[in-house]
ModelCIF file with pLDDT and N, C-alpha, C, O atoms, coordinates in Angstrom:
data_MODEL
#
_entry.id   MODEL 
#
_entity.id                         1 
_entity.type                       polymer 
_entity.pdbx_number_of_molecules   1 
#
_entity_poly.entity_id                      1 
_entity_poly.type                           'polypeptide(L)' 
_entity_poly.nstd_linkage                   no 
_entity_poly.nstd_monomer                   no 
_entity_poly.pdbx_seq_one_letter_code       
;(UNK)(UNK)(UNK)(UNK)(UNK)(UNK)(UNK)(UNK)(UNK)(UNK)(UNK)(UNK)(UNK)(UNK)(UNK)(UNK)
(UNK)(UNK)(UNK)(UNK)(UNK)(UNK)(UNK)(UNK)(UNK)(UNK)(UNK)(UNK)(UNK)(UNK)(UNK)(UNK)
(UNK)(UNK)
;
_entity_poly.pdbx_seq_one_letter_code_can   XXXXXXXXXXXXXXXXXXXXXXXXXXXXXXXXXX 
_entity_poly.pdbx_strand_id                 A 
#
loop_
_entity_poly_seq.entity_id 
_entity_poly_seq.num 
_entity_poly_seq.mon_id 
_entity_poly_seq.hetero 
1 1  UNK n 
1 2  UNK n 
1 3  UNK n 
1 4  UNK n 
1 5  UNK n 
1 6  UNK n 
1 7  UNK n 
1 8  UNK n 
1 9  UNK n 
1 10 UNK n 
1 11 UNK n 
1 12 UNK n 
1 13 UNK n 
1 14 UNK n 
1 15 UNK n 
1 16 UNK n 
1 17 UNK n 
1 18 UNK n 
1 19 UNK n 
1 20 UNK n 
1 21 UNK n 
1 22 UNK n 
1 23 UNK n 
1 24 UNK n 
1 25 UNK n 
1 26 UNK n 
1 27 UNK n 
1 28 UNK n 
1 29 UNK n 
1 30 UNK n 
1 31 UNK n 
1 32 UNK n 
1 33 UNK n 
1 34 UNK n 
#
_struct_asym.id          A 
_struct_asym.entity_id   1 
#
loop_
_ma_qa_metric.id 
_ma_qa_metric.mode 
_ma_qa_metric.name 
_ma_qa_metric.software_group_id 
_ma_qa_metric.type 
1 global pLDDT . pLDDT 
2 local  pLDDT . pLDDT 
#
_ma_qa_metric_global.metric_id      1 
_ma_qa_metric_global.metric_value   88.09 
_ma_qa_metric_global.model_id       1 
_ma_qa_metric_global.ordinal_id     1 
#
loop_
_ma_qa_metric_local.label_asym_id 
_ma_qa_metric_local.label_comp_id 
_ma_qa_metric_local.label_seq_id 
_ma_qa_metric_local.metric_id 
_ma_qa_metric_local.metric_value 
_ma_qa_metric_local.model_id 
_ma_qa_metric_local.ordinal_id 
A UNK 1  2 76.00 1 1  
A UNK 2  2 81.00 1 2  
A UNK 3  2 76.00 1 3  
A UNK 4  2 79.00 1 4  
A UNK 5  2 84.00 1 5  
A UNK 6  2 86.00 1 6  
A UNK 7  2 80.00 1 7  
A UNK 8  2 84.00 1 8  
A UNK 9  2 90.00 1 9  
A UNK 10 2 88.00 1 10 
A UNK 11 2 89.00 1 11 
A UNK 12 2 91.00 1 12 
A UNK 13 2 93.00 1 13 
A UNK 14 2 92.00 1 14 
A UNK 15 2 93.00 1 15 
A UNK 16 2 94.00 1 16 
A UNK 17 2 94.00 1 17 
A UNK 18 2 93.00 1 18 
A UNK 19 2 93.00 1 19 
A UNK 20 2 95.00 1 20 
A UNK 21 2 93.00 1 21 
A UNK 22 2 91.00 1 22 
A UNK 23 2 91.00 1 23 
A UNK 24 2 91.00 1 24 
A UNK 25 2 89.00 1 25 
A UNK 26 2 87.00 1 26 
A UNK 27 2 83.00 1 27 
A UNK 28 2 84.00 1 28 
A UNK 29 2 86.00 1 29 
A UNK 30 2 86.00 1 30 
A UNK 31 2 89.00 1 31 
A UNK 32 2 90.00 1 32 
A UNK 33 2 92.00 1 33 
A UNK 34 2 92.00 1 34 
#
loop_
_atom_site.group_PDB 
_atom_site.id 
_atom_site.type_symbol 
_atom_site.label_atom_id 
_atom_site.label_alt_id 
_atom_site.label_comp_id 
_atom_site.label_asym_id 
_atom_site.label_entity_id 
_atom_site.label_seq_id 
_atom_site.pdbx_PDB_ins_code 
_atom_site.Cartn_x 
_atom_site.Cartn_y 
_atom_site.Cartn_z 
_atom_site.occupancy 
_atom_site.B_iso_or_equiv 
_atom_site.pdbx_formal_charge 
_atom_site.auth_seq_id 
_atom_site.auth_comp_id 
_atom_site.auth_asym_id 
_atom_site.auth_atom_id 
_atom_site.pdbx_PDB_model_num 
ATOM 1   N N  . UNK A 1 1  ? 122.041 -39.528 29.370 1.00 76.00 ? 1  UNK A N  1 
ATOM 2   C CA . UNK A 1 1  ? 123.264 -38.926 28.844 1.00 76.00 ? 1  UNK A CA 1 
ATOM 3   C C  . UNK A 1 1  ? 123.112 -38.628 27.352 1.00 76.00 ? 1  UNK A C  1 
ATOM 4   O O  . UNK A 1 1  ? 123.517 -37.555 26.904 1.00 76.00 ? 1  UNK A O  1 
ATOM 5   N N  . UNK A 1 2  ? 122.575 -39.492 26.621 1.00 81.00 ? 2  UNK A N  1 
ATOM 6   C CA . UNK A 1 2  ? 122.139 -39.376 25.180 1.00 81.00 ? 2  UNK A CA 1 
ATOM 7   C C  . UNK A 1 2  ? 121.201 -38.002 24.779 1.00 81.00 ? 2  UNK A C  1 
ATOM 8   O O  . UNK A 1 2  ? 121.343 -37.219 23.840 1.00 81.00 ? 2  UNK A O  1 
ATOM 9   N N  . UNK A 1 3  ? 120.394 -38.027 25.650 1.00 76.00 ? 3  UNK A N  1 
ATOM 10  C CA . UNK A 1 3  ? 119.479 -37.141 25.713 1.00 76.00 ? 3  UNK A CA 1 
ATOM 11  C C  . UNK A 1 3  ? 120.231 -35.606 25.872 1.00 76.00 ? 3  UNK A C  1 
ATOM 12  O O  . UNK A 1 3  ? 120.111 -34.781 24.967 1.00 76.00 ? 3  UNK A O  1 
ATOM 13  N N  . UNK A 1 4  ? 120.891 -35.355 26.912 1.00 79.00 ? 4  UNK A N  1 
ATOM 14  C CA . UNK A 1 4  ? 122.046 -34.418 27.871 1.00 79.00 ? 4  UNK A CA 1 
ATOM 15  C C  . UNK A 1 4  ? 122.684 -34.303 26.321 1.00 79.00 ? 4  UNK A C  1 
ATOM 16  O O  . UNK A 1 4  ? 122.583 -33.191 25.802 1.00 79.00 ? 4  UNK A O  1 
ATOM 17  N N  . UNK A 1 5  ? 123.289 -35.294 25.594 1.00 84.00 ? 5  UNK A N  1 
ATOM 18  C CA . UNK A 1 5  ? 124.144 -34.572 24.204 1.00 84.00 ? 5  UNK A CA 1 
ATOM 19  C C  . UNK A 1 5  ? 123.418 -34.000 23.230 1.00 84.00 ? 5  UNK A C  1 
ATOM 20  O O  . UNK A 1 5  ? 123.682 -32.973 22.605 1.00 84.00 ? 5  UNK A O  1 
ATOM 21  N N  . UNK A 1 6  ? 122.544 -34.672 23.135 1.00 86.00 ? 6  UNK A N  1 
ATOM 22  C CA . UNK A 1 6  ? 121.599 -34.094 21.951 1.00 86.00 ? 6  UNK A CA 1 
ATOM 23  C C  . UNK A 1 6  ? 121.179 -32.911 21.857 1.00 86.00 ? 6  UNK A C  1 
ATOM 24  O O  . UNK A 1 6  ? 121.212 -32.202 20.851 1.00 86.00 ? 6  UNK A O  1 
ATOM 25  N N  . UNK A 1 7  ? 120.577 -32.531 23.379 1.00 80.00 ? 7  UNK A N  1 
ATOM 26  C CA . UNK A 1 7  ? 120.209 -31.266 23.881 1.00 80.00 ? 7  UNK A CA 1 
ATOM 27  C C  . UNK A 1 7  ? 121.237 -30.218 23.802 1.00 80.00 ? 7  UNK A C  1 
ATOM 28  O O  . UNK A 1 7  ? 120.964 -29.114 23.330 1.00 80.00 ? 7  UNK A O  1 
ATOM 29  N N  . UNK A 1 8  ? 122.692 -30.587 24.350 1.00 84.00 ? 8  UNK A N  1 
ATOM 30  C CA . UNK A 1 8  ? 123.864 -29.983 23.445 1.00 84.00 ? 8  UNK A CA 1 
ATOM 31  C C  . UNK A 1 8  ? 124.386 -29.446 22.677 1.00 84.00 ? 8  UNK A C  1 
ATOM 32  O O  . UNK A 1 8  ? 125.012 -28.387 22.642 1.00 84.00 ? 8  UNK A O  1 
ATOM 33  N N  . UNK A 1 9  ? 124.006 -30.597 21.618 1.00 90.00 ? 9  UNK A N  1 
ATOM 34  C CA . UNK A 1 9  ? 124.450 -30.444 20.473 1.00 90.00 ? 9  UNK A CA 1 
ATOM 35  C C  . UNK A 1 9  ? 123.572 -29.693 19.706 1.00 90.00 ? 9  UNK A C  1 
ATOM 36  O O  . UNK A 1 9  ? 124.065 -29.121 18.734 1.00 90.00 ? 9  UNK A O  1 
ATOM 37  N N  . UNK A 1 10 ? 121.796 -29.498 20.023 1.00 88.00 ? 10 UNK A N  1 
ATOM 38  C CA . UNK A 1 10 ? 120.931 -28.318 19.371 1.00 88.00 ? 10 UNK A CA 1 
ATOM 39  C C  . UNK A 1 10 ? 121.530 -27.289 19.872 1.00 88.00 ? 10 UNK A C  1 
ATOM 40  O O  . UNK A 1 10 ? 121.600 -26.365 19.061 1.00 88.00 ? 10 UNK A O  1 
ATOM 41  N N  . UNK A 1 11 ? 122.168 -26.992 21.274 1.00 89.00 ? 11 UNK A N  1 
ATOM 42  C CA . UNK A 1 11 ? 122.297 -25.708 21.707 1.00 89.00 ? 11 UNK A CA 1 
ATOM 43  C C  . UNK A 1 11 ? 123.364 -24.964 21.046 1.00 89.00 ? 11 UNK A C  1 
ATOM 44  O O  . UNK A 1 11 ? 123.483 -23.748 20.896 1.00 89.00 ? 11 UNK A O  1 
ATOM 45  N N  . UNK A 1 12 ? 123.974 -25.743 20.751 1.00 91.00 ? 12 UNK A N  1 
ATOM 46  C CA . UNK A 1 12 ? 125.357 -25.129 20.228 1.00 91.00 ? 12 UNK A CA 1 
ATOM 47  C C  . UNK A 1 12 ? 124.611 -25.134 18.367 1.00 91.00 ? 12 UNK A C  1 
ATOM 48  O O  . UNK A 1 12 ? 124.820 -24.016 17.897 1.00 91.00 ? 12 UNK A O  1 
ATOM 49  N N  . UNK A 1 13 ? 124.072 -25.801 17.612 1.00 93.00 ? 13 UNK A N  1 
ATOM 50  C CA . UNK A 1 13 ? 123.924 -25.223 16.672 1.00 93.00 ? 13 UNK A CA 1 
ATOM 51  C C  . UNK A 1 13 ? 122.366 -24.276 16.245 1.00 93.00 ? 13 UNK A C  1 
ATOM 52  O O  . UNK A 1 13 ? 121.893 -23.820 15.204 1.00 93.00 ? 13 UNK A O  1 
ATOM 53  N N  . UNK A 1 14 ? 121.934 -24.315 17.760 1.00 92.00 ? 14 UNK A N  1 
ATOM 54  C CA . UNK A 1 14 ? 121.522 -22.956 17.444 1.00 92.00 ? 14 UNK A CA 1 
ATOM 55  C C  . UNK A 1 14 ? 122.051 -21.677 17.723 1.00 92.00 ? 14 UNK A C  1 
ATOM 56  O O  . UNK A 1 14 ? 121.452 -20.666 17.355 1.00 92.00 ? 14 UNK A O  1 
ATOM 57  N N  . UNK A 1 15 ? 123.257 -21.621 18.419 1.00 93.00 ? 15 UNK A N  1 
ATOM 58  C CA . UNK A 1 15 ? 123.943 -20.445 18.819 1.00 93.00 ? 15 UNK A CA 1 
ATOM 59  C C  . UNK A 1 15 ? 124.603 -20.393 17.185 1.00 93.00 ? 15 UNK A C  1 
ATOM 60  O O  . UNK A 1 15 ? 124.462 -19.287 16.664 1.00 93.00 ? 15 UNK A O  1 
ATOM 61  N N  . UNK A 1 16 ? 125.264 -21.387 16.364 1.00 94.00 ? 16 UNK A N  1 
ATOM 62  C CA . UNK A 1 16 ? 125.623 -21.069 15.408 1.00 94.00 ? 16 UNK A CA 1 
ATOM 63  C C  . UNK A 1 16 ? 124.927 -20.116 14.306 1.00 94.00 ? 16 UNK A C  1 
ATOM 64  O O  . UNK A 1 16 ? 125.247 -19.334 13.410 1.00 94.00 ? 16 UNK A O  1 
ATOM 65  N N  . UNK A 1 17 ? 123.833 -20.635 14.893 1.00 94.00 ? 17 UNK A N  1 
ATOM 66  C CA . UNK A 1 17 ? 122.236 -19.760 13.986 1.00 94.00 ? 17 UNK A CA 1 
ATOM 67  C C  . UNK A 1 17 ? 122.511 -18.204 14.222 1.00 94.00 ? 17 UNK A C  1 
ATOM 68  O O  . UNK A 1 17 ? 122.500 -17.269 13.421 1.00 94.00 ? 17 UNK A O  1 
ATOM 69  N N  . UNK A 1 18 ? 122.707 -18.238 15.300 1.00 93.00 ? 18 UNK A N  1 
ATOM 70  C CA . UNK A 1 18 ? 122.847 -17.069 15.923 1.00 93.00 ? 18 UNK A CA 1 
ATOM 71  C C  . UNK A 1 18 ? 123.829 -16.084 15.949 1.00 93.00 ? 18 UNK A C  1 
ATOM 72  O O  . UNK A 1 18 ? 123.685 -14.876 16.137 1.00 93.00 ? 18 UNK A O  1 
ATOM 73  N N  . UNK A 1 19 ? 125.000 -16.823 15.709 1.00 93.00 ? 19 UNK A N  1 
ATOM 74  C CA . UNK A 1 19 ? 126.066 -16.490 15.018 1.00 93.00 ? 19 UNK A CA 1 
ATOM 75  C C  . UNK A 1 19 ? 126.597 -15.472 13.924 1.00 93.00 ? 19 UNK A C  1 
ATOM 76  O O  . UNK A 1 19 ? 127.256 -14.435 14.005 1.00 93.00 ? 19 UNK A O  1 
ATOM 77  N N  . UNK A 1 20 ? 126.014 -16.224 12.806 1.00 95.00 ? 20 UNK A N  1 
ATOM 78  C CA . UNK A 1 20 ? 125.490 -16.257 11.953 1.00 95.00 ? 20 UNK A CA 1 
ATOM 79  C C  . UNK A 1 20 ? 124.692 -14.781 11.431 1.00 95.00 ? 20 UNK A C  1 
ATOM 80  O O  . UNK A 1 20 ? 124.971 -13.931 10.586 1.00 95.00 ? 20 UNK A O  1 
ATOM 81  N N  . UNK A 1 21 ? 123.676 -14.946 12.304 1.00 93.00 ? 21 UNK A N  1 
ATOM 82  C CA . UNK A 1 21 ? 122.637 -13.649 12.278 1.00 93.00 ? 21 UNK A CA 1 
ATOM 83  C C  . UNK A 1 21 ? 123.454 -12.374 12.776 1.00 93.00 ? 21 UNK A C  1 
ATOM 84  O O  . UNK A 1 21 ? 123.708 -11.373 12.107 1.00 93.00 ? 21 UNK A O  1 
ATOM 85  N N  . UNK A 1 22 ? 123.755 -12.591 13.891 1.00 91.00 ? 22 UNK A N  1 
ATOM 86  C CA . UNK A 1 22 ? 124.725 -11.277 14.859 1.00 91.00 ? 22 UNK A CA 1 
ATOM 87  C C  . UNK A 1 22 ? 125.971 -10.854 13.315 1.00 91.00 ? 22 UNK A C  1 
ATOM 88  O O  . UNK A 1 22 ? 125.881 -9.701  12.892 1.00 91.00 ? 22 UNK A O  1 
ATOM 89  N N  . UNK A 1 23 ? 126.784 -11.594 12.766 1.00 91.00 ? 23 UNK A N  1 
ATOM 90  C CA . UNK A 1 23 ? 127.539 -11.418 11.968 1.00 91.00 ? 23 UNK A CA 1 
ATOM 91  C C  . UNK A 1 23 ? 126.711 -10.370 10.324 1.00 91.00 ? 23 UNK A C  1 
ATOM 92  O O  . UNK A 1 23 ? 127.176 -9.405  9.718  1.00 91.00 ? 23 UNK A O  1 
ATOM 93  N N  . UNK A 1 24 ? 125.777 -10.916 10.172 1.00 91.00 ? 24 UNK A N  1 
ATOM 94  C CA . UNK A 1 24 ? 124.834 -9.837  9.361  1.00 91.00 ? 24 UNK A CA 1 
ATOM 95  C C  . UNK A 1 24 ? 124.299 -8.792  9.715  1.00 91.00 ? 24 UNK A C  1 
ATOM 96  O O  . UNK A 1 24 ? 124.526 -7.689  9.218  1.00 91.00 ? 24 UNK A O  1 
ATOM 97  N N  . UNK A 1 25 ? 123.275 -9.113  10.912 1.00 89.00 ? 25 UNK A N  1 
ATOM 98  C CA . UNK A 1 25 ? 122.845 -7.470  11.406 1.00 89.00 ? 25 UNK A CA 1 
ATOM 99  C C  . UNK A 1 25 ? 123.508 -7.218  12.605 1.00 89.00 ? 25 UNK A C  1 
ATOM 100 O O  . UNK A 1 25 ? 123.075 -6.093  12.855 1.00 89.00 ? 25 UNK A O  1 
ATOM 101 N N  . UNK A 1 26 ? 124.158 -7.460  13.387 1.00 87.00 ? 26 UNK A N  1 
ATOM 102 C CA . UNK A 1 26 ? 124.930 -6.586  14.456 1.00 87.00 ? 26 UNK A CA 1 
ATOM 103 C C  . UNK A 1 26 ? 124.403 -6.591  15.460 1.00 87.00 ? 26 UNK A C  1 
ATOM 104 O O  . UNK A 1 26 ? 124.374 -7.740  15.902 1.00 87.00 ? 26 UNK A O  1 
ATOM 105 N N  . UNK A 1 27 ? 123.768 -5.626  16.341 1.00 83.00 ? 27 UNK A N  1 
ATOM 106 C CA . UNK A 1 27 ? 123.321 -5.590  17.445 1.00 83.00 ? 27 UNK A CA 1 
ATOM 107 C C  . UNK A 1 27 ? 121.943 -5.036  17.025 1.00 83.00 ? 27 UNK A C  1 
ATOM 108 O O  . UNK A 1 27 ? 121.387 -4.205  17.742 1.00 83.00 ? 27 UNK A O  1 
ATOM 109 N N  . UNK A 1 28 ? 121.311 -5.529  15.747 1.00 84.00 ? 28 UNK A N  1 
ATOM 110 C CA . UNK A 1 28 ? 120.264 -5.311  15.457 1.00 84.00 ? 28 UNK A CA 1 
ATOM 111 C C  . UNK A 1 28 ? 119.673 -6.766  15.245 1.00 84.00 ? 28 UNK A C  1 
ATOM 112 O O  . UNK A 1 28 ? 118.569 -6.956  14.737 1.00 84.00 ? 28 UNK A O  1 
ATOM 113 N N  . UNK A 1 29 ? 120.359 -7.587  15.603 1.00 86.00 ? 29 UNK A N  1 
ATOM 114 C CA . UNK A 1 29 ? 119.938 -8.889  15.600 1.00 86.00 ? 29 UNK A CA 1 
ATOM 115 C C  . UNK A 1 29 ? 118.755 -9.120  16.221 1.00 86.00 ? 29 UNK A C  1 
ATOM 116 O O  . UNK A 1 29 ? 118.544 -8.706  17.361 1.00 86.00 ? 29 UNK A O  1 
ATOM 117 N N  . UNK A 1 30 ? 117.878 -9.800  15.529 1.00 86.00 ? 30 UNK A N  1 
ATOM 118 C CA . UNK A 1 30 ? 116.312 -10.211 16.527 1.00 86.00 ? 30 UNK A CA 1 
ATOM 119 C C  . UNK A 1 30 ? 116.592 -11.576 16.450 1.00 86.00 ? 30 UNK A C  1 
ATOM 120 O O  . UNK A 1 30 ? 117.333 -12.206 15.695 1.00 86.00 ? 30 UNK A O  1 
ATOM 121 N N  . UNK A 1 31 ? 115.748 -11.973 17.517 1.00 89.00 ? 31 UNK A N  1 
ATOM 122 C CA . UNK A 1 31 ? 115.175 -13.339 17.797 1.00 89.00 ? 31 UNK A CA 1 
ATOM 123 C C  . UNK A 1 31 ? 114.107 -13.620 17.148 1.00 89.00 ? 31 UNK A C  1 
ATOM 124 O O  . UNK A 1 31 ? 113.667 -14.654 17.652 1.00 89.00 ? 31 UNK A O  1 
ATOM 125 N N  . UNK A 1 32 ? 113.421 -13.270 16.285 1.00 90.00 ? 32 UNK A N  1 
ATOM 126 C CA . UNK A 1 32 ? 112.580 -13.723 15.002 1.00 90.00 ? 32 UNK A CA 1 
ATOM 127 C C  . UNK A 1 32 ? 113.763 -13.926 13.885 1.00 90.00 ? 32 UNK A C  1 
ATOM 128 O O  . UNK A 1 32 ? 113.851 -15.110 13.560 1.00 90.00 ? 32 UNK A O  1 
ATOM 129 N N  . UNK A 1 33 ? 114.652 -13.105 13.248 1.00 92.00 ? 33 UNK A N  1 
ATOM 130 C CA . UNK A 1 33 ? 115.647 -13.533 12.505 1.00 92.00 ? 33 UNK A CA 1 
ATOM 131 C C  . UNK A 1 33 ? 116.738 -14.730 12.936 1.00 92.00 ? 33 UNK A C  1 
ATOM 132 O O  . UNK A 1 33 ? 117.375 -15.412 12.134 1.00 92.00 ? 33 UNK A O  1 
ATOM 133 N N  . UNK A 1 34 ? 116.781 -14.793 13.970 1.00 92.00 ? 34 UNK A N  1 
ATOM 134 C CA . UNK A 1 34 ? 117.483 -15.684 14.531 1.00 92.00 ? 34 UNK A CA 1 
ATOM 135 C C  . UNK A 1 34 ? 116.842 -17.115 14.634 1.00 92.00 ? 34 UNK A C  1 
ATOM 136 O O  . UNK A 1 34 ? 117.464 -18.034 15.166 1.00 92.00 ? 34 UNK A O  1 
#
């Protein structure tokens, strides 16, 4: 379960990453910038 949150909790702050990026370039967003 510890494991299950952790894994979580990266996912969600890498979507923030991602976020983030989409909010600067748009739908020119890459997954190298990201």
């Amino acid at each position: 379960r510890t494991a299950e949150q952790r894994a979580a909790q990266r996912r969600r702050e890498l979507l923030d990453a991602a976020d983030r990026v989409v909010l600067r370039d748009g739908p020119g967003a890459s997954m190298n910038a990201i």
